[in-house]
Each structure stands twice: as structure tokens, then as C-alpha cells.
N, C-alpha and C. Protein backbone atom coordinates (compact mmCIF):
# COMPACT_ATOMS: atom_id res chain seq x y z
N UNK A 1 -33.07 94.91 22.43
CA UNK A 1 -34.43 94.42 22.28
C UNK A 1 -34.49 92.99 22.75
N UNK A 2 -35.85 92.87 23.59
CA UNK A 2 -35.81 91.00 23.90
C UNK A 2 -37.27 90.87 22.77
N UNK A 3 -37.23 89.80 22.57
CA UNK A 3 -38.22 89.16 21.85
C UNK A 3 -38.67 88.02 22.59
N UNK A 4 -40.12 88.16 23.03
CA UNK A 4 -40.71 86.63 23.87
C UNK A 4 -41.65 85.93 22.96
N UNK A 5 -41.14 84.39 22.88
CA UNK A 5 -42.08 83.62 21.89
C UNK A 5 -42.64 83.10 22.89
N UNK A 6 -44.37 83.17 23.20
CA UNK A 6 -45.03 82.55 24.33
C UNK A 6 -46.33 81.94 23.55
N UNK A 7 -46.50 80.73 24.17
CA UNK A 7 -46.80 79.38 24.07
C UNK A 7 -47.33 78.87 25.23
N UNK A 8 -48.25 77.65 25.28
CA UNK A 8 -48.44 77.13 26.21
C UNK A 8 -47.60 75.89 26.65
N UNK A 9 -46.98 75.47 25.26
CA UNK A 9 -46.33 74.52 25.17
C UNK A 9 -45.65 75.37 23.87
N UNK A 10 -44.13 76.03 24.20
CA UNK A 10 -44.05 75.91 22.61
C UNK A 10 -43.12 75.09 21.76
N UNK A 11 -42.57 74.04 22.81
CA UNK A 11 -41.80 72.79 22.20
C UNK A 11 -42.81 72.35 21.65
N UNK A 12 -44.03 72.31 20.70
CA UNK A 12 -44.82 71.78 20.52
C UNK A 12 -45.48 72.27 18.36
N UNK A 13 -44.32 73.00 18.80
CA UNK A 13 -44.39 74.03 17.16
C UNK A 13 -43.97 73.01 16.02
N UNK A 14 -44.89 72.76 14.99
CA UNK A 14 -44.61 72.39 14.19
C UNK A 14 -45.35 71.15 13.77
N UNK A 15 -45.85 70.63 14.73
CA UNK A 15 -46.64 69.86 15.16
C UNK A 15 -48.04 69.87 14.30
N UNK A 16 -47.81 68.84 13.21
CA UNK A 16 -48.98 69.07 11.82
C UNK A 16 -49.15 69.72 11.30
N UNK A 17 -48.03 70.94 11.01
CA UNK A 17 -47.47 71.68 9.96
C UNK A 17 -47.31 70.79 8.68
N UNK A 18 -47.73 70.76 7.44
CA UNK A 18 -47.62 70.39 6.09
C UNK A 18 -45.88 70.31 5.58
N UNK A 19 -45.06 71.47 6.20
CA UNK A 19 -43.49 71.07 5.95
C UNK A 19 -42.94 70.53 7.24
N UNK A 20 -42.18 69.36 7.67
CA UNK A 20 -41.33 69.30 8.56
C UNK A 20 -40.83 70.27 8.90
N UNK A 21 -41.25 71.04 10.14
CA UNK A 21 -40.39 72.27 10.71
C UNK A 21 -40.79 71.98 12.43
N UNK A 22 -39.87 72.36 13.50
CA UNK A 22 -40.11 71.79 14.89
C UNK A 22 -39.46 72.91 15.96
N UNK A 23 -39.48 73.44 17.02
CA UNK A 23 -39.26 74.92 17.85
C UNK A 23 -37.65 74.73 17.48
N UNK A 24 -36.94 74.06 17.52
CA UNK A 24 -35.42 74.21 16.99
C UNK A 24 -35.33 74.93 16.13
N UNK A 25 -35.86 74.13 14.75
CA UNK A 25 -35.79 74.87 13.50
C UNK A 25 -36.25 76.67 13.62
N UNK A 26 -37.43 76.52 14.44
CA UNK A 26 -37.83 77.59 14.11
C UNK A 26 -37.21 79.17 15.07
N UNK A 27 -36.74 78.63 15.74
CA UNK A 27 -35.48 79.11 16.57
C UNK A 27 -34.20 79.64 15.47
N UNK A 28 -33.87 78.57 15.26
CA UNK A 28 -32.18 78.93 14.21
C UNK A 28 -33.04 79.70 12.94
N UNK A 29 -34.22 79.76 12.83
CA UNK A 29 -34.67 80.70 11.33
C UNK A 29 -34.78 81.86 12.20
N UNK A 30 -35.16 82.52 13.10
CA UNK A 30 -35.26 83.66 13.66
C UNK A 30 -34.03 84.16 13.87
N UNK A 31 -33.06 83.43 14.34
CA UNK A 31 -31.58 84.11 14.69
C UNK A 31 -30.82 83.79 13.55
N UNK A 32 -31.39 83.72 12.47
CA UNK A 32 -30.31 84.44 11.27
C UNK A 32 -31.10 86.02 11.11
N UNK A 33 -32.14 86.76 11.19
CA UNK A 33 -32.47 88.04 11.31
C UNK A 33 -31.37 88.86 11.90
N UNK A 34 -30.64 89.74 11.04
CA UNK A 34 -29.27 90.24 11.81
C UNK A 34 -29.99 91.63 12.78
N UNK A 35 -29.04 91.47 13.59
CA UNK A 35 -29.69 92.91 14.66
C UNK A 35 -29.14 92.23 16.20
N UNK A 36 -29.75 93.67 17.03
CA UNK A 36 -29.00 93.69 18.19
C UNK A 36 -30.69 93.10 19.19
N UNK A 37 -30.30 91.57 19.55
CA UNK A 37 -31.37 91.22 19.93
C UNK A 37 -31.24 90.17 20.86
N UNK A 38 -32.04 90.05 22.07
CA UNK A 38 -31.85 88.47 22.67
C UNK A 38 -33.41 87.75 22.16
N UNK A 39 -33.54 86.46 22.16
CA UNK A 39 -35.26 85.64 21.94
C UNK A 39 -35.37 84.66 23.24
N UNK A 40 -35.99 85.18 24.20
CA UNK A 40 -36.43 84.04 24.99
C UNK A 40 -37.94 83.35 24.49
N UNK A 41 -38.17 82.43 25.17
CA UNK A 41 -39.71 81.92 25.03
C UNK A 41 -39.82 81.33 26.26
N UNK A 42 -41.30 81.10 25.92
CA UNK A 42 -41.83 80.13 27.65
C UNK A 42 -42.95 79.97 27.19
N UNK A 43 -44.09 78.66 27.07
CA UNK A 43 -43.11 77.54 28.36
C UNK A 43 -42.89 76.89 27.88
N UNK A 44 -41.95 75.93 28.36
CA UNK A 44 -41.20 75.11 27.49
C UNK A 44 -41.36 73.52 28.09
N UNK A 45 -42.12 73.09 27.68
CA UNK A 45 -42.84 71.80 28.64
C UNK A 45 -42.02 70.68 27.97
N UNK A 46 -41.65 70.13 29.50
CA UNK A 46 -40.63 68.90 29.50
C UNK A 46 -40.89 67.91 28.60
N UNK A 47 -41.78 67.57 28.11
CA UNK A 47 -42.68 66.40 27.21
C UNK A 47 -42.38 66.32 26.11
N UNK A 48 -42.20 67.42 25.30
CA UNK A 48 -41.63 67.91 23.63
C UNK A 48 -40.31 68.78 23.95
N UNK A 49 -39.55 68.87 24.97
CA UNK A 49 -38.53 69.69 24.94
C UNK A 49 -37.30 68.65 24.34
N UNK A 50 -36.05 68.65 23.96
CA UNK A 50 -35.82 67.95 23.72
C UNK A 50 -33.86 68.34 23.43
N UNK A 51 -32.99 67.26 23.15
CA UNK A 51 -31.72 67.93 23.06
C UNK A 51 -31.25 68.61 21.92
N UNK A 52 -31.65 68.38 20.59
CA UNK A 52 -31.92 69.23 20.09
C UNK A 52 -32.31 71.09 19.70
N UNK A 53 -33.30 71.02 20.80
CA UNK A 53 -33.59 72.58 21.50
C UNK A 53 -32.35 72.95 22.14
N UNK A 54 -31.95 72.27 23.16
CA UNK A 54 -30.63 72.37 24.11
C UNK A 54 -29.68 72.95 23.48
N UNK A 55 -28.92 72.00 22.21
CA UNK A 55 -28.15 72.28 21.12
C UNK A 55 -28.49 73.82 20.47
N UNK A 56 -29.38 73.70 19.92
CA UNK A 56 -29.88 75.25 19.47
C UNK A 56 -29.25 76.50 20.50
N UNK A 57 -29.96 76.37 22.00
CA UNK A 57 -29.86 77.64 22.52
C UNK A 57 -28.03 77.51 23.04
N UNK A 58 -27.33 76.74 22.87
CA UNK A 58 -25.98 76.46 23.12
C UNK A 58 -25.40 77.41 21.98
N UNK A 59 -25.66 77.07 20.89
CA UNK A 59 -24.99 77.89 19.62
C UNK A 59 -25.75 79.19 19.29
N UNK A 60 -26.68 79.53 19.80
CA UNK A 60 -27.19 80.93 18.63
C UNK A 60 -26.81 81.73 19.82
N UNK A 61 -26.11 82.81 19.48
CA UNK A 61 -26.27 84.09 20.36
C UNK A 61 -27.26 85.03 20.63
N UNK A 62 -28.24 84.68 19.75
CA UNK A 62 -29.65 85.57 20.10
C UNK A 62 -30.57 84.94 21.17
N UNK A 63 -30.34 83.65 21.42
CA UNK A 63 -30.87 82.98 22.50
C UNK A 63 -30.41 83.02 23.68
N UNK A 64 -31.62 83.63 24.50
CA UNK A 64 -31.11 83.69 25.98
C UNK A 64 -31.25 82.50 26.65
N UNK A 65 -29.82 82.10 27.51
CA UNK A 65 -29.47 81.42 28.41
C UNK A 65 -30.68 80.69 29.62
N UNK A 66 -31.71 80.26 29.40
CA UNK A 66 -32.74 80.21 30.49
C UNK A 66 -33.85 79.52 29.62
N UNK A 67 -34.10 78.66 30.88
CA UNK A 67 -35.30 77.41 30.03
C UNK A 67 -36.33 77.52 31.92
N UNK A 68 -37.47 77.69 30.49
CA UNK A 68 -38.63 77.34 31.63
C UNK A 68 -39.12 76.29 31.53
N UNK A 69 -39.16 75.32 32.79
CA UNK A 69 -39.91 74.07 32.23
C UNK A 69 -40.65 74.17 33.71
N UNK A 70 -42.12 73.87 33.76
CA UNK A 70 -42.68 73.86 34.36
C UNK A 70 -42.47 72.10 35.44
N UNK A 71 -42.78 72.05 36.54
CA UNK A 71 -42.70 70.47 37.15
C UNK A 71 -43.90 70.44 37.36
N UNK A 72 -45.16 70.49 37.11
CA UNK A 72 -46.39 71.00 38.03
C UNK A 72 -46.56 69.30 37.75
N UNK A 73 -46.33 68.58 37.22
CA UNK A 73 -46.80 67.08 36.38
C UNK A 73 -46.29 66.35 37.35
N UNK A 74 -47.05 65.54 38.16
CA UNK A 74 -46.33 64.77 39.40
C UNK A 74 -45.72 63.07 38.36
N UNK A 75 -45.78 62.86 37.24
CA UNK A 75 -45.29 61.82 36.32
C UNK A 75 -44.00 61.52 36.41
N UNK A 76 -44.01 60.39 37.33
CA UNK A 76 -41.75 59.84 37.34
C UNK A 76 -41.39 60.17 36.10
N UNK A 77 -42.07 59.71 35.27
CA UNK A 77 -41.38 59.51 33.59
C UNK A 77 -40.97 60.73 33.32
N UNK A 78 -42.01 61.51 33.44
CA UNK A 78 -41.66 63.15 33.06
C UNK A 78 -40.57 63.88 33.93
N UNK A 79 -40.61 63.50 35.35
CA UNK A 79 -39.67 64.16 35.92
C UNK A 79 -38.42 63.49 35.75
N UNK A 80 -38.39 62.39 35.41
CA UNK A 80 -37.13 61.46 34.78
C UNK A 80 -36.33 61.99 33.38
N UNK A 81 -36.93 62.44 32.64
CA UNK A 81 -36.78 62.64 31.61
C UNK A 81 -36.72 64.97 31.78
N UNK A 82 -37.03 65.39 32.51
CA UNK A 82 -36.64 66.65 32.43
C UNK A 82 -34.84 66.72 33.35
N UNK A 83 -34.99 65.61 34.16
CA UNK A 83 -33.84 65.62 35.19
C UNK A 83 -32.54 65.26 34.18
N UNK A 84 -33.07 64.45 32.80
CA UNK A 84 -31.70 64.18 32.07
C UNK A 84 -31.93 65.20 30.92
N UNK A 85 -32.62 66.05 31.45
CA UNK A 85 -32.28 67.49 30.04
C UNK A 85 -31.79 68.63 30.29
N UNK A 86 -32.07 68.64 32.43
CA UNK A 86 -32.03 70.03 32.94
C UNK A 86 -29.91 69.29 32.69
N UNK A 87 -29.76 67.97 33.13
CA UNK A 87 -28.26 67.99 33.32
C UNK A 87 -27.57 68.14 31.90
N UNK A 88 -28.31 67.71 30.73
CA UNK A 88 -27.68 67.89 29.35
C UNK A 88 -27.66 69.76 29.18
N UNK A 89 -28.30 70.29 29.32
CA UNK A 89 -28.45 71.44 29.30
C UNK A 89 -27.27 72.33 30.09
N UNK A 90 -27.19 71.75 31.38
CA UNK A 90 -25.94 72.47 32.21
C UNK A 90 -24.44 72.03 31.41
N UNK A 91 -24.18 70.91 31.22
CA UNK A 91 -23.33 70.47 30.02
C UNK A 91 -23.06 71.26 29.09
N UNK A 92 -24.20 71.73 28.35
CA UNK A 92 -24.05 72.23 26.66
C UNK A 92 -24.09 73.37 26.93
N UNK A 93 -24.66 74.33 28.15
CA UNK A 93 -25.17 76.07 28.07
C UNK A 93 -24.24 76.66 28.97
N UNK A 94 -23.14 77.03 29.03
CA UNK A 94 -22.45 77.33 30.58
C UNK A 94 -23.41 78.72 30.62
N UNK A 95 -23.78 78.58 32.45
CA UNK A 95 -23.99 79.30 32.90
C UNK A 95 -25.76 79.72 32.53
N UNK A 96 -26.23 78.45 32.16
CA UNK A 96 -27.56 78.43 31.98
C UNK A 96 -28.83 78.89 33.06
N UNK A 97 -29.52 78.92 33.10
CA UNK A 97 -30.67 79.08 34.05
C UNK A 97 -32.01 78.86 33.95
N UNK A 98 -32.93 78.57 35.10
CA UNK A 98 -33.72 77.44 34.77
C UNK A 98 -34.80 78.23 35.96
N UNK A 99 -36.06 78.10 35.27
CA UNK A 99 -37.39 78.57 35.93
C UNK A 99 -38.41 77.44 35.76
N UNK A 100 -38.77 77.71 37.00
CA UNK A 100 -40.46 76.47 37.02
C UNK A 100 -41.52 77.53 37.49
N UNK A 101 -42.50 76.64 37.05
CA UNK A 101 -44.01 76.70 38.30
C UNK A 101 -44.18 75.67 38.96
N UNK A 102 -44.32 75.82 40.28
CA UNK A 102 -44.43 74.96 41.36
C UNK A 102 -46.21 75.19 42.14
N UNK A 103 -47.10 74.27 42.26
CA UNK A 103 -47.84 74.56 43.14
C UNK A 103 -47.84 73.74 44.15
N UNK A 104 -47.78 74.64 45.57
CA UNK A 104 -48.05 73.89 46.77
C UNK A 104 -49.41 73.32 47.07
N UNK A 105 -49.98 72.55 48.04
CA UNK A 105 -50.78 71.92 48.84
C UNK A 105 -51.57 71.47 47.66
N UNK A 106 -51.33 70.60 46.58
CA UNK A 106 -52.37 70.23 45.50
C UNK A 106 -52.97 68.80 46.65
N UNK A 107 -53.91 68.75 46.50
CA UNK A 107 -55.00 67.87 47.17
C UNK A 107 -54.31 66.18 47.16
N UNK A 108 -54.19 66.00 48.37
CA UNK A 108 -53.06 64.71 48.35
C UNK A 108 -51.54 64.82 48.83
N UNK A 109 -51.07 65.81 48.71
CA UNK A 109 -50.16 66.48 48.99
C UNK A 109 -49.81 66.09 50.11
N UNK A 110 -48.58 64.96 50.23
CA UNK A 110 -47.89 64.96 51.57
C UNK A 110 -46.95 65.39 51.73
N UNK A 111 -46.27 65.14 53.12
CA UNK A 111 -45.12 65.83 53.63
C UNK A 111 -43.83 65.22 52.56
N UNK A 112 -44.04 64.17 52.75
CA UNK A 112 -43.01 63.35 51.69
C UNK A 112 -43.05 63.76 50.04
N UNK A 113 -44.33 64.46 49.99
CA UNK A 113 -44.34 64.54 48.50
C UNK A 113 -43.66 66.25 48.66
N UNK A 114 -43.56 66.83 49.66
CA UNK A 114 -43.28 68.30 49.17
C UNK A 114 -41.22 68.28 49.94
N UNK A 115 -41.39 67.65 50.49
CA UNK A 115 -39.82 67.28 50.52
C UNK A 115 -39.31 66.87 49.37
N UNK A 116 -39.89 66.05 48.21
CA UNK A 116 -39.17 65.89 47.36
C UNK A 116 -39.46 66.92 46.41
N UNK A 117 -40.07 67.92 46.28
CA UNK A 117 -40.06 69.04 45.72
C UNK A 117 -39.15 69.95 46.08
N UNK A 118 -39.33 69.69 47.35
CA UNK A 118 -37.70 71.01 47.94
C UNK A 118 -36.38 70.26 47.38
N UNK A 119 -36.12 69.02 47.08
CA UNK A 119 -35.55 68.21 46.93
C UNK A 119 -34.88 68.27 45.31
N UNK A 120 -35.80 68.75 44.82
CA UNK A 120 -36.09 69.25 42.94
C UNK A 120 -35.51 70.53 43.17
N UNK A 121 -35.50 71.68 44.02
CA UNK A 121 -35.57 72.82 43.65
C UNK A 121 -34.44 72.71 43.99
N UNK A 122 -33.36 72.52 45.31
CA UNK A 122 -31.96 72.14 45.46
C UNK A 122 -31.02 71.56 44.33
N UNK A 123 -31.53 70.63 43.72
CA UNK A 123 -30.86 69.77 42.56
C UNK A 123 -30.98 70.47 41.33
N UNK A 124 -32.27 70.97 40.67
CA UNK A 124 -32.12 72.05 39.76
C UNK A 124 -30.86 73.18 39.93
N UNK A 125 -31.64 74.11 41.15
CA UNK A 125 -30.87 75.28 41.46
C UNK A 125 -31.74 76.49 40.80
N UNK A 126 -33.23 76.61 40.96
CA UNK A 126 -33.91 77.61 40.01
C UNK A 126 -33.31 78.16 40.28
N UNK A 127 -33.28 79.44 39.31
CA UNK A 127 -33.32 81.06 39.15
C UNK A 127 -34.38 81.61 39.77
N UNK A 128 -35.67 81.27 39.27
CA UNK A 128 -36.89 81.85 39.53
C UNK A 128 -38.04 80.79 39.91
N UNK A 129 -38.99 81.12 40.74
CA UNK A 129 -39.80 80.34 40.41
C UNK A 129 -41.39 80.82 40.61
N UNK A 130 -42.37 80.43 40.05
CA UNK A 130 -43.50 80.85 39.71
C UNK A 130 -44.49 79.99 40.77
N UNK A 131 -44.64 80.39 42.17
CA UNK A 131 -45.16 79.51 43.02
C UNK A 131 -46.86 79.94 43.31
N UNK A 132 -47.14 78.75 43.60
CA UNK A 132 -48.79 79.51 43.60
C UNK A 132 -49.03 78.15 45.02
N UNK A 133 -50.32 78.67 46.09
CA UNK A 133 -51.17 77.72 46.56
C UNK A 133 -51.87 77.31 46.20
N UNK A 134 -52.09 75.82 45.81
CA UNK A 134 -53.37 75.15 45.39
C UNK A 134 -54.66 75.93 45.72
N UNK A 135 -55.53 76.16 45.29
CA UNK A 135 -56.62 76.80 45.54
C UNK A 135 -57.85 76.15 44.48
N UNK A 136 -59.31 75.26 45.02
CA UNK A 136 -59.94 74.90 44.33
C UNK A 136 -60.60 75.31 43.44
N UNK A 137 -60.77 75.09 42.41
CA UNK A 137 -61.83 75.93 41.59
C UNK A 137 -62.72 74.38 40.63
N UNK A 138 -63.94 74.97 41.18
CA UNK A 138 -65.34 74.66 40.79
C UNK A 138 -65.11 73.74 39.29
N UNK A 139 -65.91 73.01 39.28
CA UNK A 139 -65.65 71.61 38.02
C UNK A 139 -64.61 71.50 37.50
N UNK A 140 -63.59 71.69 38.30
CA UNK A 140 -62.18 70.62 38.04
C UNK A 140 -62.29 69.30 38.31
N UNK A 141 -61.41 68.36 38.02
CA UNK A 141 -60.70 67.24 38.44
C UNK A 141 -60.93 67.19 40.16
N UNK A 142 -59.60 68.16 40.19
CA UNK A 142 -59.03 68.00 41.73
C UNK A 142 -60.43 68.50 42.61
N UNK A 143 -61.29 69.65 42.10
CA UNK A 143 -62.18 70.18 43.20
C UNK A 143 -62.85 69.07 43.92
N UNK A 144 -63.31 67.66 43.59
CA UNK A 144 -63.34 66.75 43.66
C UNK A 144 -62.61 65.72 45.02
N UNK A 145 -61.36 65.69 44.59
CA UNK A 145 -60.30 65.09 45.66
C UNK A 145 -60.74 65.54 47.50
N UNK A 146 -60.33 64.70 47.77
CA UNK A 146 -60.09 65.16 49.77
C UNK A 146 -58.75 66.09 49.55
N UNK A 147 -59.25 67.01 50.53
CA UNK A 147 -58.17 68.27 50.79
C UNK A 147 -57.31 68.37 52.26
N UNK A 148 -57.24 67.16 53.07
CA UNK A 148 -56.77 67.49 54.70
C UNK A 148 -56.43 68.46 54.87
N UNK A 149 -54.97 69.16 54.03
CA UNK A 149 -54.05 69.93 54.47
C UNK A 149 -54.80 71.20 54.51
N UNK A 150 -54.52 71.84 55.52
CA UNK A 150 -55.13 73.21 56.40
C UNK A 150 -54.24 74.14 55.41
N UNK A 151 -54.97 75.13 55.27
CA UNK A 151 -54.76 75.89 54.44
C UNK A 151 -53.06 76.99 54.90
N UNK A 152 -52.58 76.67 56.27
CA UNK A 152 -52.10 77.56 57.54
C UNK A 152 -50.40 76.44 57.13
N UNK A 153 -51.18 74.84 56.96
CA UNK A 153 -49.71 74.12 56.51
C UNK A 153 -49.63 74.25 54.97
N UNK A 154 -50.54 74.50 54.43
CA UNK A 154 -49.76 74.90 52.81
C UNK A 154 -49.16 75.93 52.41
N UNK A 155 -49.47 77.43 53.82
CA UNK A 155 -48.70 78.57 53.98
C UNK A 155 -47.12 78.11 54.17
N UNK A 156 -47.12 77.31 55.02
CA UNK A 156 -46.03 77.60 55.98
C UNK A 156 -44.91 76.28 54.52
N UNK A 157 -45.77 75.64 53.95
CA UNK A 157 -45.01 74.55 53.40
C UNK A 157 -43.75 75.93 51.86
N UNK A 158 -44.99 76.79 51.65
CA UNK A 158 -44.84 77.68 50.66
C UNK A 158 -43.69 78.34 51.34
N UNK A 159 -43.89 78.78 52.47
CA UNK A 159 -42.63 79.77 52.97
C UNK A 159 -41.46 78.92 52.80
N UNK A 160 -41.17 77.56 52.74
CA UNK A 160 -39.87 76.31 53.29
C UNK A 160 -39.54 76.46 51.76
N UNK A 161 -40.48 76.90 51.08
CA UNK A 161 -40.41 76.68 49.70
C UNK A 161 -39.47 77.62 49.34
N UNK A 162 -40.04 78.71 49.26
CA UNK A 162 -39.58 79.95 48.77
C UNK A 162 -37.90 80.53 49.73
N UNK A 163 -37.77 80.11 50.74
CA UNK A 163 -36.61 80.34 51.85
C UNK A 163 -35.83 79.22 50.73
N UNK A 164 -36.00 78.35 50.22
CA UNK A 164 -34.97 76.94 50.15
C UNK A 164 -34.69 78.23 48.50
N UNK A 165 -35.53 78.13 47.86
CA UNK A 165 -35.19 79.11 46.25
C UNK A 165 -34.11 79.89 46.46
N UNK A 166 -34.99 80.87 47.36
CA UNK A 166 -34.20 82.34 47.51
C UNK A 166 -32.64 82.37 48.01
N UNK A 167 -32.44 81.06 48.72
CA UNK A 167 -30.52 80.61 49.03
C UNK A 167 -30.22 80.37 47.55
N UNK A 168 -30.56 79.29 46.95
CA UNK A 168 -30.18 79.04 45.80
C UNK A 168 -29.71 80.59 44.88
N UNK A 169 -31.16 81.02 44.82
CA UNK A 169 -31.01 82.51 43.07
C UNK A 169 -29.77 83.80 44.46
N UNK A 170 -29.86 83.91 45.49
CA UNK A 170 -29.32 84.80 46.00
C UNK A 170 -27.38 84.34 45.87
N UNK A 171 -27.48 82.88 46.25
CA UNK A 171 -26.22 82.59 46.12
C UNK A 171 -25.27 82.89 44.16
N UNK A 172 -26.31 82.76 43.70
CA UNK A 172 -26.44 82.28 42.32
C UNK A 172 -25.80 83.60 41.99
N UNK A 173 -26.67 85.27 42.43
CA UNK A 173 -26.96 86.34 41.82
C UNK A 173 -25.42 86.99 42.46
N UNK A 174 -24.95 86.58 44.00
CA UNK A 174 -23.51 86.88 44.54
C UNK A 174 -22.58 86.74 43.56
N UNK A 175 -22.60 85.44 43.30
CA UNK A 175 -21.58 85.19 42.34
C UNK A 175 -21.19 85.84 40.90
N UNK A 176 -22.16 86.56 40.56
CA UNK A 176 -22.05 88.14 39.55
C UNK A 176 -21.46 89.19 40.51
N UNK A 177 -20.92 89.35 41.46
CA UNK A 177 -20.83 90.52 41.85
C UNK A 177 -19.25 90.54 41.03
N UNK A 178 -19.10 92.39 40.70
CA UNK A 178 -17.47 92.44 40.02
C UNK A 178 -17.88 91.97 38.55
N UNK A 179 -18.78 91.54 37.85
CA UNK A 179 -18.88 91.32 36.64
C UNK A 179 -19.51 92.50 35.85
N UNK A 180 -19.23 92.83 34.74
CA UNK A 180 -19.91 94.03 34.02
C UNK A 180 -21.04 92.58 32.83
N UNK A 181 -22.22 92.87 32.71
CA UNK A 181 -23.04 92.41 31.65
C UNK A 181 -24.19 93.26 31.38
N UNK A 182 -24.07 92.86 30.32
CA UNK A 182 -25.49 93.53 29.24
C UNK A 182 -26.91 93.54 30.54
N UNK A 183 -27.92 94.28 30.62
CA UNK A 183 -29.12 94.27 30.68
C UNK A 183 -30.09 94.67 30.47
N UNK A 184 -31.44 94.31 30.15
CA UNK A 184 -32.31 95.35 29.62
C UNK A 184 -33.18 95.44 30.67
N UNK A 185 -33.74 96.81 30.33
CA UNK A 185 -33.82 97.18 31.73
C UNK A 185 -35.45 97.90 30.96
């Protein structure tokens, strides 16, 4: 059996609860439930994620190996601060794995800014990733912004995207070959 705890944020649990309790805690109370089980969750936003959590999914065996943290947040701080959790995490989880959402051509979007995204996805090493094209929608923020980029270079930026992943999870998925493991299927 998998069990998915889904959230929009669910590093975010606990959060003006009346008892001190926080997604760690509430993690290690689920995996004392004895049984034949893995618990993933998603999403797990870089902002409230924390080493703590890390620690958790290191020790419980009901926790699966894999953290989603979204990058969609163009914030140094934030990407500063997920870059020293994705490496605490490889540290504490052997053989961990790591999913984002990525959107291409967001309004502003330069060449330099999506090189250093390919740049993120190399240094991570996703597993997976959840890619979408910017696409406007009506009383947003961004609908607002200047859009240059042709809809033909946010294709082609998406394909550089998805070619740079797919070396990564394909090289990743080789390296199981000859192994027997659990899956649910």
C-alpha cells in the first residue's frame, strides 16, 4: 500500500495548531501504525521544508525516498536555501530522489535565466519533473508583464529542457539494472 499526504504546502502542518506539532512530527506519528506500507507526500515547498523533515524520512522505513520541492520561485534566498537541503538530504537519504515543477517561458524569461535552470536540473539530478509552458491567464500578475518570447522559442527552450532531464532519470534508472526491488504497481 502507498499512502499520499497532499498539500499545497505540506511542510506547513501544524502551523496554529493549539499543540506544538509540525510535518516531522506528524510523519514519525503515522509510521509507528504497524503494517506493510510506504507514505509519500507532495508538495513539499522549500520555504517550511526543513532538516528536520530530512532527518525523519532518513530513519522511518515507511517513508519513501523522494522529496518534491517545487523551484517555480525565481527568489536567490529560496533557491539558496533549497540547494543546502537538496545537498543535506543526499547526505542523510542514500539513494534519495528529487522532483520539481518547472515552468518555461514565464514572461521575462531570458536565455540566461533558462540556462540557469538547465543548470538546476544538472546539479539536482531530478527524477521527474512536472514541466509546463507559461501560458497567460486573464487577471493574473504576470498577464500583465511584456511577453517577447515567441511561443516556437519557449517550445524549443522546453524540448533543451526535457532532453537535459531525461539523460539525468535515464542514466539514474540504468543504474538499477540487475537489482531486484519492491514495486507497486
Amino acid at each position: 500500500k502507498e499512502i499520499t499526504l497532499l498539500g499545497q504546502n505540506v511542510n506547513s502542518y501544524g502551523k496554529g495548531l493549539e499543540h506544538p506539532i509540525d510535518f516531522a512530527d506528524l510523519l514519525n506519528l503515522l509510521c509507528e501504525v504497524p503494517g506493510d506500507y510506504q507514505i509519500r507526500f507532495t508538495t513539499s515547498h522549500p520555504k517550511d521544508a526543513s532538516r528536520k523533515l530530512i532527518d525523519t524520512i532518513a530513519a522511518q522505513e515507511h517513508l519513501c525516498k523522494h522529496i518534491h520541492l517545487p523551484v517555480q520561485s525565481g527568489s536567490d534566498r529560496l533557491l539558496k536555501e533549497m540547494d543546502r537541503l537538496i545537498r543535506y538530504a543526499k547526505e542523510k537519504i542514500p539513494g534519495v530522489t528529487f522532483s520539481s515543477d518547472i515552468i518555461v517561458g514565464f514572461p521575462g524569461e531570458t536565455e540566461e535565466d533558462f540556462a540557469a535552470t538547465l543548470d538546476l536540473i544538472r546539479e539536482v539530478g531530478y527524477m521527474q519533473l512536472f514541466t509546463f509552458i507559461y501560458s497567460k491567464r486573464a487577471g493574473t500578475p504576470a498577464a500583465k508583464l511584456p511577453d517577447p518570447t515567441t511561443h516556437a522559442e519557449k517550445a524549443a527552450r522546453m524540448d533543451r529542457l526535457l532532453k537535459t532531464q531525461e539523460k539525468f532519470a535515464f542514466a539514474a534508472t540504468a543504474a538499477m539494472a540487475g537489482r531486484n526491488v519492491r514495486a507497486l504497481v
